[in-house]
C-alpha atoms as a PDB file:
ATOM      1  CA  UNK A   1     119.057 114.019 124.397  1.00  0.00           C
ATOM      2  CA  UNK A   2     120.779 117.733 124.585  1.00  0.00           C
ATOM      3  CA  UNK A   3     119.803 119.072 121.040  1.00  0.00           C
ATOM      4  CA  UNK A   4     123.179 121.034 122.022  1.00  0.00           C
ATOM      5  CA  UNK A   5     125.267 118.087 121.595  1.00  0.00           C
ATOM      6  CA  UNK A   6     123.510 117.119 118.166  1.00  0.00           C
ATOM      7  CA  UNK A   7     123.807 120.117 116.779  1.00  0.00           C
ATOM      8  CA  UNK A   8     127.879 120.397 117.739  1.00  0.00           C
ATOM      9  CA  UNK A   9     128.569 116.564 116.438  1.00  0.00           C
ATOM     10  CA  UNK A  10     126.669 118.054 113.099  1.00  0.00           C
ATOM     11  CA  UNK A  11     128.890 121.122 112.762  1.00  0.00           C
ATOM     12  CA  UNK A  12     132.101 119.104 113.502  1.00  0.00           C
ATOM     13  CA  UNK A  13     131.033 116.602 110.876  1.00  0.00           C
ATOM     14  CA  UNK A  14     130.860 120.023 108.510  1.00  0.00           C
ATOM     15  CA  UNK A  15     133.512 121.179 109.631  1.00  0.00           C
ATOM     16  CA  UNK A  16     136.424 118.485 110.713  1.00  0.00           C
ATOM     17  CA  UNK A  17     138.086 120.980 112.637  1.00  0.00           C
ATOM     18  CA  UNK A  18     137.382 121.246 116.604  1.00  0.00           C
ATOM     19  CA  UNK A  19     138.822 125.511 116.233  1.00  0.00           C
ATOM     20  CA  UNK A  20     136.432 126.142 113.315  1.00  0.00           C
ATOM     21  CA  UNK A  21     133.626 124.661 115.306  1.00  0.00           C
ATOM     22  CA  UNK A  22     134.169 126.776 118.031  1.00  0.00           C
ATOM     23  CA  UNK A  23     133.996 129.690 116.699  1.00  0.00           C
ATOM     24  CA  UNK A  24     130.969 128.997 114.570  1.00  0.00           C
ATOM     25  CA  UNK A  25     129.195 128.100 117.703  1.00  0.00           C
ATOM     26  CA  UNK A  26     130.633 130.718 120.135  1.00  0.00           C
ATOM     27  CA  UNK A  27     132.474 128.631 122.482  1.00  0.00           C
ATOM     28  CA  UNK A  28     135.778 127.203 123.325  1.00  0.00           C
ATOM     29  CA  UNK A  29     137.564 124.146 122.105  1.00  0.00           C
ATOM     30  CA  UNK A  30     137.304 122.236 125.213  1.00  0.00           C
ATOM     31  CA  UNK A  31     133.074 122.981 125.246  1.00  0.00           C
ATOM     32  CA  UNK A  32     133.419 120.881 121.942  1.00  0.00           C
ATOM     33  CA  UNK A  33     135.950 118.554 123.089  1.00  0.00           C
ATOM     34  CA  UNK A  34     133.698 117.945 125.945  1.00  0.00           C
ATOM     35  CA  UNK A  35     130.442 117.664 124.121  1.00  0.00           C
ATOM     36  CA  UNK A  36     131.253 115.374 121.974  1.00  0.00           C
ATOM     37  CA  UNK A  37     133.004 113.155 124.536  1.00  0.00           C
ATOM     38  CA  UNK A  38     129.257 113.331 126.562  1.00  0.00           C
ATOM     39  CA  UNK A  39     127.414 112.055 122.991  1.00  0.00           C
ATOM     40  CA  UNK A  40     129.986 109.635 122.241  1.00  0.00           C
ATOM     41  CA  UNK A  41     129.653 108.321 125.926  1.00  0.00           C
ATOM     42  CA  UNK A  42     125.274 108.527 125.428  1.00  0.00           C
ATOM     43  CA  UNK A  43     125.752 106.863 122.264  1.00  0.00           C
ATOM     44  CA  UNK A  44     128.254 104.060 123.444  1.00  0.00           C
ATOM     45  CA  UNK A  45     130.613 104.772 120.055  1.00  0.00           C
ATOM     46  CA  UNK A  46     133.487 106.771 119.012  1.00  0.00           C
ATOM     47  CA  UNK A  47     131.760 108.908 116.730  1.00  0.00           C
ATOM     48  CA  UNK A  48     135.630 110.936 115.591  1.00  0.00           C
ATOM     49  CA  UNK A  49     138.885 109.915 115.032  1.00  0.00           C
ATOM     50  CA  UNK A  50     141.020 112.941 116.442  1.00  0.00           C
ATOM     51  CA  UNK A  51     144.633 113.880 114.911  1.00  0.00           C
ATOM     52  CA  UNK A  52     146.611 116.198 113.030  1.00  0.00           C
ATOM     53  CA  UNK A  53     144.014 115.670 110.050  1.00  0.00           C
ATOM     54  CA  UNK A  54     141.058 116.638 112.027  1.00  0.00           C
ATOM     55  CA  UNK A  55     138.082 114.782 113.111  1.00  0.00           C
ATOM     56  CA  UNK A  56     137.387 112.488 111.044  1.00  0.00           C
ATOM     57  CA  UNK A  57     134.487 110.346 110.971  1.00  0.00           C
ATOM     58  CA  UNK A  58     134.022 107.026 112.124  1.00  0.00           C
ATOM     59  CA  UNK A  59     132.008 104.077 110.452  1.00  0.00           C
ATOM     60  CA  UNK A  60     130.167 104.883 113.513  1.00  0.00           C
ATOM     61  CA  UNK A  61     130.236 108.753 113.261  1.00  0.00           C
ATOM     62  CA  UNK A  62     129.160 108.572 109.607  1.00  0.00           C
ATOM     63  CA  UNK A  63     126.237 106.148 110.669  1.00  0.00           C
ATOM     64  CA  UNK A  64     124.631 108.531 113.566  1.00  0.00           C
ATOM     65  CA  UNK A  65     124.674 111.837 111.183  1.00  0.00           C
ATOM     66  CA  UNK A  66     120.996 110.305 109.984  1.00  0.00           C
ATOM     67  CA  UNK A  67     120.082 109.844 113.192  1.00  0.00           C
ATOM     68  CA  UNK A  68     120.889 112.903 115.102  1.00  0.00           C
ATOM     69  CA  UNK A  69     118.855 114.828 111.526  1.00  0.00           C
ATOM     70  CA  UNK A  70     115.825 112.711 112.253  1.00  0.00           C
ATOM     71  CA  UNK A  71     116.341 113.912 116.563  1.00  0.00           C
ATOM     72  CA  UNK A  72     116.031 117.547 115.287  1.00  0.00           C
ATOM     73  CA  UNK A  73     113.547 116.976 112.819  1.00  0.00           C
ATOM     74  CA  UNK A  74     111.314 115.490 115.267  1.00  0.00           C
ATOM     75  CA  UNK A  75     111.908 117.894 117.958  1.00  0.00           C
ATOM     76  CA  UNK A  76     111.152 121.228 115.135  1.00  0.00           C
ATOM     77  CA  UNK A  77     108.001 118.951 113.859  1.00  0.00           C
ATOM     78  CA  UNK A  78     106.932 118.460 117.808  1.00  0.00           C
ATOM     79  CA  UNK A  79     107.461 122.256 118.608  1.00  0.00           C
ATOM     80  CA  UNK A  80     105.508 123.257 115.641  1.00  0.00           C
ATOM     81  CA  UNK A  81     103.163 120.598 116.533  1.00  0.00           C
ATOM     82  CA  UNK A  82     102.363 121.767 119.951  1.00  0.00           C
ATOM     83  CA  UNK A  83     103.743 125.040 119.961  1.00  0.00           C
ATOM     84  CA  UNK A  84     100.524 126.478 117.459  1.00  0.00           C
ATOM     85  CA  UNK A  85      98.008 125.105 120.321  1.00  0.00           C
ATOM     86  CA  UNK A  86      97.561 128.241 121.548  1.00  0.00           C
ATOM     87  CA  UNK A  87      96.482 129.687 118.498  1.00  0.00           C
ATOM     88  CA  UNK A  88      95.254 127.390 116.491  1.00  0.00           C
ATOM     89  CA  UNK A  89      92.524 124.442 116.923  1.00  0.00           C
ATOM     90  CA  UNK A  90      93.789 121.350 114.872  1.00  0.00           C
ATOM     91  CA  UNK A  91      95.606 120.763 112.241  1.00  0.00           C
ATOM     92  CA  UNK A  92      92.739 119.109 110.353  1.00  0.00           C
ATOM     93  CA  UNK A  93      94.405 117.399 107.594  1.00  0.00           C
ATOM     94  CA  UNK A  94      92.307 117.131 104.325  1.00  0.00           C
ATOM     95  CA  UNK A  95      92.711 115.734 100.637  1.00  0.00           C
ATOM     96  CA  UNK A  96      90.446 115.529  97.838  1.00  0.00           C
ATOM     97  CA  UNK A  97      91.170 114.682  93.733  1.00  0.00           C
ATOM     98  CA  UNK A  98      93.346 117.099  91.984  1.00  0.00           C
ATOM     99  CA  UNK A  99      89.696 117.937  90.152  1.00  0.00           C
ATOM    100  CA  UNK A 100      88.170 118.988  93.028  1.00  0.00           C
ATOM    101  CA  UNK A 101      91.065 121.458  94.796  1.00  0.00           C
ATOM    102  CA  UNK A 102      89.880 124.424  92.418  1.00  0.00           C
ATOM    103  CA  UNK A 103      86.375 124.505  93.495  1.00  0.00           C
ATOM    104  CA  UNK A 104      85.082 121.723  96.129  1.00  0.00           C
ATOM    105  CA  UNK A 105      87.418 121.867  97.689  1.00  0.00           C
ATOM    106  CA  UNK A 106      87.926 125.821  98.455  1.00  0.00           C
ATOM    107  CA  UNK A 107      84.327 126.239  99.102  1.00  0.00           C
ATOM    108  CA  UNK A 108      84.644 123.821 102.140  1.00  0.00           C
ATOM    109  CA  UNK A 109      87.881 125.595 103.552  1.00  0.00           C
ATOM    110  CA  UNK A 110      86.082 128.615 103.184  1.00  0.00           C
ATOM    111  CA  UNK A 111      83.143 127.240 105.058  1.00  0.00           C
ATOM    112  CA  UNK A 112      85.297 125.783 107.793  1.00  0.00           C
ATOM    113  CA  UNK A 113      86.841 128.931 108.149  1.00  0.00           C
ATOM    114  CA  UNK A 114      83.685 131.171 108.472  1.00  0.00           C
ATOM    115  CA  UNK A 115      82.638 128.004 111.370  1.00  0.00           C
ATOM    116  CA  UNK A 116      85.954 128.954 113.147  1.00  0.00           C
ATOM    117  CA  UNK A 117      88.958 130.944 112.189  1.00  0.00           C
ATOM    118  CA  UNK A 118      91.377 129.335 114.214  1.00  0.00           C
ATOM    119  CA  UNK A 119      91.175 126.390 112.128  1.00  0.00           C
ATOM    120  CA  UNK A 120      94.822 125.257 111.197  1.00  0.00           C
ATOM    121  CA  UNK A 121      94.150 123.516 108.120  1.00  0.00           C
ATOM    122  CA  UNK A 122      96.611 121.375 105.927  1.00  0.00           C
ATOM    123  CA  UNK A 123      95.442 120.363 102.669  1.00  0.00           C
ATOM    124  CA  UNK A 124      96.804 117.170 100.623  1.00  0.00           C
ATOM    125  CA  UNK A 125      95.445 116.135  96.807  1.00  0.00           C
ATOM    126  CA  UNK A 126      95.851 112.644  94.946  1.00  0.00           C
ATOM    127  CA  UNK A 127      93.320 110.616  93.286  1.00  0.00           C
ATOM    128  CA  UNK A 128      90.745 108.469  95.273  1.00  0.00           C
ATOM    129  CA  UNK A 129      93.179 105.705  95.826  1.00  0.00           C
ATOM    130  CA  UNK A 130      95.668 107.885  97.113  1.00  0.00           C
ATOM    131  CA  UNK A 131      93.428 109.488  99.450  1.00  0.00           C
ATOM    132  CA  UNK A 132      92.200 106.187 100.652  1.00  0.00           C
ATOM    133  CA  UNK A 133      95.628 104.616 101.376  1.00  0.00           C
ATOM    134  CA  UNK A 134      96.592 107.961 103.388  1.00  0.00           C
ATOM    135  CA  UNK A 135      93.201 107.888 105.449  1.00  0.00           C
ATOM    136  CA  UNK A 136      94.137 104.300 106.284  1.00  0.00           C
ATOM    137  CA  UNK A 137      97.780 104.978 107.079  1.00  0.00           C
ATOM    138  CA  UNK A 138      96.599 108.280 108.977  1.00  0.00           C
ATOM    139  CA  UNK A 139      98.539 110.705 107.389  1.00  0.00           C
ATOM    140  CA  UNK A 140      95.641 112.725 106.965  1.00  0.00           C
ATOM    141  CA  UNK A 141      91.826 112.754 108.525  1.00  0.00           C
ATOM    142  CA  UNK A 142      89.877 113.409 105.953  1.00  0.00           C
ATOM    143  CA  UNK A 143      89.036 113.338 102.354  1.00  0.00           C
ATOM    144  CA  UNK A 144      86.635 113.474  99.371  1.00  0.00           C
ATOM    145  CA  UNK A 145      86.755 110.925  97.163  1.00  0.00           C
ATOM    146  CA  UNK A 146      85.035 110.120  93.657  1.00  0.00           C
ATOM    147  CA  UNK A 147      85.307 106.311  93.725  1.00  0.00           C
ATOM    148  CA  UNK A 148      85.538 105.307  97.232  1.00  0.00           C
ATOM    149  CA  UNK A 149      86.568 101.604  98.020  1.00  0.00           C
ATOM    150  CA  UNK A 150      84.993  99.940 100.764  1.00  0.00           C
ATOM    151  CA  UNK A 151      87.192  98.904 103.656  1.00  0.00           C
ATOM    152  CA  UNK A 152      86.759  97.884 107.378  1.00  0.00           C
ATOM    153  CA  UNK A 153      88.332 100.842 108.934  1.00  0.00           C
ATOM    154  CA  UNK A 154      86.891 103.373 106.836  1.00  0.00           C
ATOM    155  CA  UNK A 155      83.534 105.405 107.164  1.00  0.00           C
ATOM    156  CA  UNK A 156      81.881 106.300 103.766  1.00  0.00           C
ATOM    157  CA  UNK A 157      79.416 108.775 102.903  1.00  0.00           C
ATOM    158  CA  UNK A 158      77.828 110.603 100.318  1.00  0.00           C
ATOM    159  CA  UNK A 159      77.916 114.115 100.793  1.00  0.00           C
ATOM    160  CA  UNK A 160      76.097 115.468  97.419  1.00  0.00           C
ATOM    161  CA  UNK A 161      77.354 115.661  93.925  1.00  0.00           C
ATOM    162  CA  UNK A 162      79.820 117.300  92.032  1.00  0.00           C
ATOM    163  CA  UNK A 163      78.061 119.294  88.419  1.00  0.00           C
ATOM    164  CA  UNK A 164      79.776 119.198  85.273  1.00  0.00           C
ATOM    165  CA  UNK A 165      77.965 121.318  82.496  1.00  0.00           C
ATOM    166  CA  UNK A 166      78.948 121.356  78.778  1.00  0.00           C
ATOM    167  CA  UNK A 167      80.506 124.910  77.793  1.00  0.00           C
ATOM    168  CA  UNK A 168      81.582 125.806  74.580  1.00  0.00           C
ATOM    169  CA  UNK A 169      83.564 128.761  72.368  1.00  0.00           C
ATOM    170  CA  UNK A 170      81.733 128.066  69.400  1.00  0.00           C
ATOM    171  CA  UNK A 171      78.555 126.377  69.771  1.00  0.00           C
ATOM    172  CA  UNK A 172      74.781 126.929  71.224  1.00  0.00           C
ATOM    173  CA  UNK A 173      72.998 123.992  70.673  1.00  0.00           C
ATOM    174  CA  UNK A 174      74.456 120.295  71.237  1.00  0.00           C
ATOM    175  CA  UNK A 175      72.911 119.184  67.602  1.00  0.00           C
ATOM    176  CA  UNK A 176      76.157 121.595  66.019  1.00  0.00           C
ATOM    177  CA  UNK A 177      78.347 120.454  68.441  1.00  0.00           C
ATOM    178  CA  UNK A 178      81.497 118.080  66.226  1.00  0.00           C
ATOM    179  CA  UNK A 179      84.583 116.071  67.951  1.00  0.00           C
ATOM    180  CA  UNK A 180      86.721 118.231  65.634  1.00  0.00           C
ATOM    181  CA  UNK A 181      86.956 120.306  68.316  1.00  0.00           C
ATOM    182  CA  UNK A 182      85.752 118.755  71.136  1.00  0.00           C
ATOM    183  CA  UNK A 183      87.900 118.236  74.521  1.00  0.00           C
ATOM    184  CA  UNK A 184      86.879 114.830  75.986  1.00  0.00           C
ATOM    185  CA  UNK A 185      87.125 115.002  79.899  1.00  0.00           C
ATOM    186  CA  UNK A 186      88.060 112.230  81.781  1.00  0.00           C
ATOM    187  CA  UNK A 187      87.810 112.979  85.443  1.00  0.00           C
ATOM    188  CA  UNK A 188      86.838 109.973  86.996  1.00  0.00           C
ATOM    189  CA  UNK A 189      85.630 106.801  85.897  1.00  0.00           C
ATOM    190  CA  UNK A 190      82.100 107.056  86.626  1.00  0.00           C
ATOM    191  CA  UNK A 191      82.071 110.904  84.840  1.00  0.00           C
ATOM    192  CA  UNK A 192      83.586 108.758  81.749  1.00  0.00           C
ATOM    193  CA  UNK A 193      80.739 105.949  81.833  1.00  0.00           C
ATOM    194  CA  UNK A 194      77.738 108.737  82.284  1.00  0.00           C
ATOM    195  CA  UNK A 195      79.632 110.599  79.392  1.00  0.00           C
ATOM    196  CA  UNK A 196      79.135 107.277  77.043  1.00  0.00           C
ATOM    197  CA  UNK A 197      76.099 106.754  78.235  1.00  0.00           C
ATOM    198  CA  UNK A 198      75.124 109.996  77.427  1.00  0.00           C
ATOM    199  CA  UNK A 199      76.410 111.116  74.326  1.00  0.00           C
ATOM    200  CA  UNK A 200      78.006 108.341  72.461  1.00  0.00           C
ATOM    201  CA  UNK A 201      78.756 110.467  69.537  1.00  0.00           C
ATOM    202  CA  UNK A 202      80.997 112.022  71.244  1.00  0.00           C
ATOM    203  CA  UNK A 203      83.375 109.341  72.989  1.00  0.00           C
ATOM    204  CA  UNK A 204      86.236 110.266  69.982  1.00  0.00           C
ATOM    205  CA  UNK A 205      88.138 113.429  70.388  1.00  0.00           C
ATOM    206  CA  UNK A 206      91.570 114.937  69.598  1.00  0.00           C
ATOM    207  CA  UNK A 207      91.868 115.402  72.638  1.00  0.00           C
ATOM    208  CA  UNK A 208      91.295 114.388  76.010  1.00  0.00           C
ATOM    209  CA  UNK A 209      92.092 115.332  79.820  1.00  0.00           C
ATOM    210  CA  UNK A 210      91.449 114.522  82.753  1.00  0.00           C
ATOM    211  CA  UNK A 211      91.852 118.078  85.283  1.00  0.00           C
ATOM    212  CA  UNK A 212      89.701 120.857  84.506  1.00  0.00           C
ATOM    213  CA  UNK A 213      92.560 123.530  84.400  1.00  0.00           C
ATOM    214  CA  UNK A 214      94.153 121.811  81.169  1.00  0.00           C
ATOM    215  CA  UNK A 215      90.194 122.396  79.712  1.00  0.00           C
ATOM    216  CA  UNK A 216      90.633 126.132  80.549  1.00  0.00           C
ATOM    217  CA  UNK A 217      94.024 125.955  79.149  1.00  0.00           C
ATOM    218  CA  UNK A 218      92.993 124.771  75.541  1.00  0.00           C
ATOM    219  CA  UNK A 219      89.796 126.575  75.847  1.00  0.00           C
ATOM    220  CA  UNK A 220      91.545 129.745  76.484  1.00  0.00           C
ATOM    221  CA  UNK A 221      94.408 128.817  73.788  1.00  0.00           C
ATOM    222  CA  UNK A 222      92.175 127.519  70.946  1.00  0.00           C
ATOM    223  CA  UNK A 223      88.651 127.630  71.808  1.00  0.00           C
ATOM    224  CA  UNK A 224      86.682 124.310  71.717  1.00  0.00           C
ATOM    225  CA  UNK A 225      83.906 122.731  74.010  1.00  0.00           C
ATOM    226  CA  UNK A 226      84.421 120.598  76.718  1.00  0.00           C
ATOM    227  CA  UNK A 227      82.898 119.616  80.229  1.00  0.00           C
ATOM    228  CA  UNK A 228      83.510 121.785  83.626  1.00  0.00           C
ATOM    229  CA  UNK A 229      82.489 121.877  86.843  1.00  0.00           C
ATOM    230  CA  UNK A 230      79.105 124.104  87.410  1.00  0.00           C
ATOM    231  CA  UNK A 231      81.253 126.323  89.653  1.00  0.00           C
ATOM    232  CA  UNK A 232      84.126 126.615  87.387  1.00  0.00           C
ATOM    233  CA  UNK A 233      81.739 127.659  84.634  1.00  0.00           C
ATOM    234  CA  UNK A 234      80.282 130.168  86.784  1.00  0.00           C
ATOM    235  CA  UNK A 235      83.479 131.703  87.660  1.00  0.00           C
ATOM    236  CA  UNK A 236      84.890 131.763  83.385  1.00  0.00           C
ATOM    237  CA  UNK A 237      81.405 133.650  82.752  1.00  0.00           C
ATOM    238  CA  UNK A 238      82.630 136.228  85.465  1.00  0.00           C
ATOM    239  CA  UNK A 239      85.522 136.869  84.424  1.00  0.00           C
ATOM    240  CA  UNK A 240      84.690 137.738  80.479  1.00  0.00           C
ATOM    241  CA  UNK A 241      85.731 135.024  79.131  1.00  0.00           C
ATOM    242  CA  UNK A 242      83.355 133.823  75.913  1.00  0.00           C
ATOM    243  CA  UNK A 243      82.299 130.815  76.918  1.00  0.00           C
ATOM    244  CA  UNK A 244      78.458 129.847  77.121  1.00  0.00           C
ATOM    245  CA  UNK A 245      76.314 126.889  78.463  1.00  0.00           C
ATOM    246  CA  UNK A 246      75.501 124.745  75.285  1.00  0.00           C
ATOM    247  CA  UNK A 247      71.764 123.777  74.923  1.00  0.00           C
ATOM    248  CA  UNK A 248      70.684 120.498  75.270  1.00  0.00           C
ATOM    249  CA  UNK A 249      73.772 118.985  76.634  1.00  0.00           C
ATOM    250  CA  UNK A 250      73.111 116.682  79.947  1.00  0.00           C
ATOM    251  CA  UNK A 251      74.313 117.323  83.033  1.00  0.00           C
ATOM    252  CA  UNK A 252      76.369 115.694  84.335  1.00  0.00           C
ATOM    253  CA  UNK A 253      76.530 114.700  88.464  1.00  0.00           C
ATOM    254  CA  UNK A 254      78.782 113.372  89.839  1.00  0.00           C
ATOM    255  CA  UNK A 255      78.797 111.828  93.477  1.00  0.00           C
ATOM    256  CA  UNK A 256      81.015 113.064  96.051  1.00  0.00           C
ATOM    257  CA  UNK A 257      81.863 111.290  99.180  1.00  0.00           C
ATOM    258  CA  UNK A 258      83.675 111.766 102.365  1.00  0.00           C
ATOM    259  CA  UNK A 259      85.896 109.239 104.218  1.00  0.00           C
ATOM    260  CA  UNK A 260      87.049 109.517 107.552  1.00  0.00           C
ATOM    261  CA  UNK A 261      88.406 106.744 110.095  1.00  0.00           C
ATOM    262  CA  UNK A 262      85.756 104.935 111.187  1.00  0.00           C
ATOM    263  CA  UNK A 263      86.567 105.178 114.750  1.00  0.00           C
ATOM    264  CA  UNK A 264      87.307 109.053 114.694  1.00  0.00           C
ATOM    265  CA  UNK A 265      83.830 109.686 113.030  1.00  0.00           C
ATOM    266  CA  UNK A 266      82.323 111.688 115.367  1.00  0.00           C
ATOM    267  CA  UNK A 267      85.153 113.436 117.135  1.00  0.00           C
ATOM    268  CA  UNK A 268      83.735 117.334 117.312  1.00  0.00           C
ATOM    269  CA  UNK A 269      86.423 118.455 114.760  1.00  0.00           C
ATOM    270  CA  UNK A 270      85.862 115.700 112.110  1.00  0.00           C
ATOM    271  CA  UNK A 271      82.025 115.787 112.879  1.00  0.00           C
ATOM    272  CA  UNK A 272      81.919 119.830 112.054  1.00  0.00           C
ATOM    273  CA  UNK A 273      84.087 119.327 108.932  1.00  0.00           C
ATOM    274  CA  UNK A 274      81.677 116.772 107.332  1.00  0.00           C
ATOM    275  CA  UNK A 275      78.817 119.317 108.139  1.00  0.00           C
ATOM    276  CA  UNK A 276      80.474 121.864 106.489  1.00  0.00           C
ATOM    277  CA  UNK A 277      81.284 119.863 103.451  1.00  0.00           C
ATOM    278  CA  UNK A 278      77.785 118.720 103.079  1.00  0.00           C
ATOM    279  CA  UNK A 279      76.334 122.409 103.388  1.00  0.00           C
ATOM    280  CA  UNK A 280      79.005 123.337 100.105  1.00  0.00           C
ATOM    281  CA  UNK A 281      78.238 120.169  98.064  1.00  0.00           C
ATOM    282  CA  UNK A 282      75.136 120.520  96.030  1.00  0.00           C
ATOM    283  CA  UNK A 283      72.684 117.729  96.232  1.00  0.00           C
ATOM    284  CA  UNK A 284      70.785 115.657  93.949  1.00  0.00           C
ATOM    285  CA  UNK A 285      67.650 117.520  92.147  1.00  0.00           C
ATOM    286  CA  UNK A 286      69.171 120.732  93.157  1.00  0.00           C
END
């Protein structure tokens, strides 16, 4: 197909006017006459009705716009596509839990970069089931997930596990710690269970979330004490803000896992990414 022709039927469909065409695309009358004779001829339709009004549409005209988009779409997604090769080694597309993007998740594109610069890398985020659906679909190659569900196509493994430490604005020890001001985090399922499990006087809040960043927001806002990631609370004590570890409070890990087709396991690129994310994710008893 001559992108050419595509992209004259699209301007006369603008335009309705064969002159106006022309001269937005540099040529003469006749080219366009002639052009879109050649698609309508490719196509096997009258795509125009010509007369004193113009070109107008036909049913058939109107019907092929989508079409001849989705031609040029493809073609721009196949030259970036192929075009970058020279450049760039991938893309390696990636996802991971909106929870995880702020610090897993950077740490291992900062790792893969440091393994090889010329990494293209395209990163997604959804929750687990999201993630799963898209590795299955192949819209991306692969992912950390919280609560991985088993399926035949699908390799699972866990990679390490994800801290969450108890910070607070206003208390040291857990014993003064109320649910008057308490932010209840809600992460993942299995964070929520330990959480119960663990401090059971605390399963009532005012309020609860379930992404670190709206934490930081109320934390920052009105102070309070709530659960973040051990990298995340790292990063708050760099940066001035009054925040401290609160004694006595469990730790809680979390297990991360990767999932990658089962049948593209150990292709080099996929096999160096799931290295890489193991070396960043912490492991148990560490």
């Amino acid at each position: 197909m001559n992108l050419d022709l595509l992209d004259t039927f699209l301007d006369l469909l603008e335009t309705g006017n064969f002159r106006r065409t022309s001269e937005r695309l540099e040529t003469t009358q006749p080219a366009v006459s002639g052009r879109i004779k050649t698609l309508e001829r490719a196509v096997g339709a009258q795509l125009f009705h010509r007369g004193r009004a113009g070109a107008v549409p036909t049913s058939a005209g109107i019907r092929f716009e989508k079409h001849a988009r989705a031609i040029k779409a493809g073609w721009a997604h196949a030259q970036h596509d192929i075009g970058g090769l020279e450049h760039y080694d991938g893309p390696l597309r990636i996802s991971g839990p909106l929870s995880s993007i702020g610090t897993l998740v950077l740490d291992w594109i900062e790792e893969l970069h440091i393994i090889n610069e010329r990494l293209e890398l395209v990163l997604h985020s959804g929750h687990s089931s999201t993630v799963m659906a898209d590795l299955s679909g192949g819209r991306i190659d692969i992912g950390i997930v919280f609560s991985p569900k088993c399926l035949p196509d699908l390799s699972i493994e866990e990679t390490g596990v994800e801290k969450f430490q108890m910070v607070s604005t206003e208390f040291d020890r857990l014993s003064d710690v109320t649910s008057r001001s308490y932010i209840r985090a809600r992460y993942t399922t299995y964070f929520e269970r330990m959480h119960t499990e663990l401090l059971p006087g605390l399963t009532r809040s005012a309020i609860a979330v379930d992404h670190e960043d709206h934490a930081i927001g109320i934390l920052k806002r009105r102070g309070g004490t709530t659960y973040l990631p051990h990298q995340t609370v790292e990063t708050l004590s760099g940066s001035g803000m009054s925040v401290r570890l609160v004694e006595g409070a469990p730790e809680i890990k979390q297990p991360v896992y990767v999932v990658t087709q089962r049948h593209r396991r150990h292709e080099s690129l996929i096999d160096t990414a799931v290295d890489a994310l193991k070396s960043v994710t912490p492991r148990e008893g560490l």
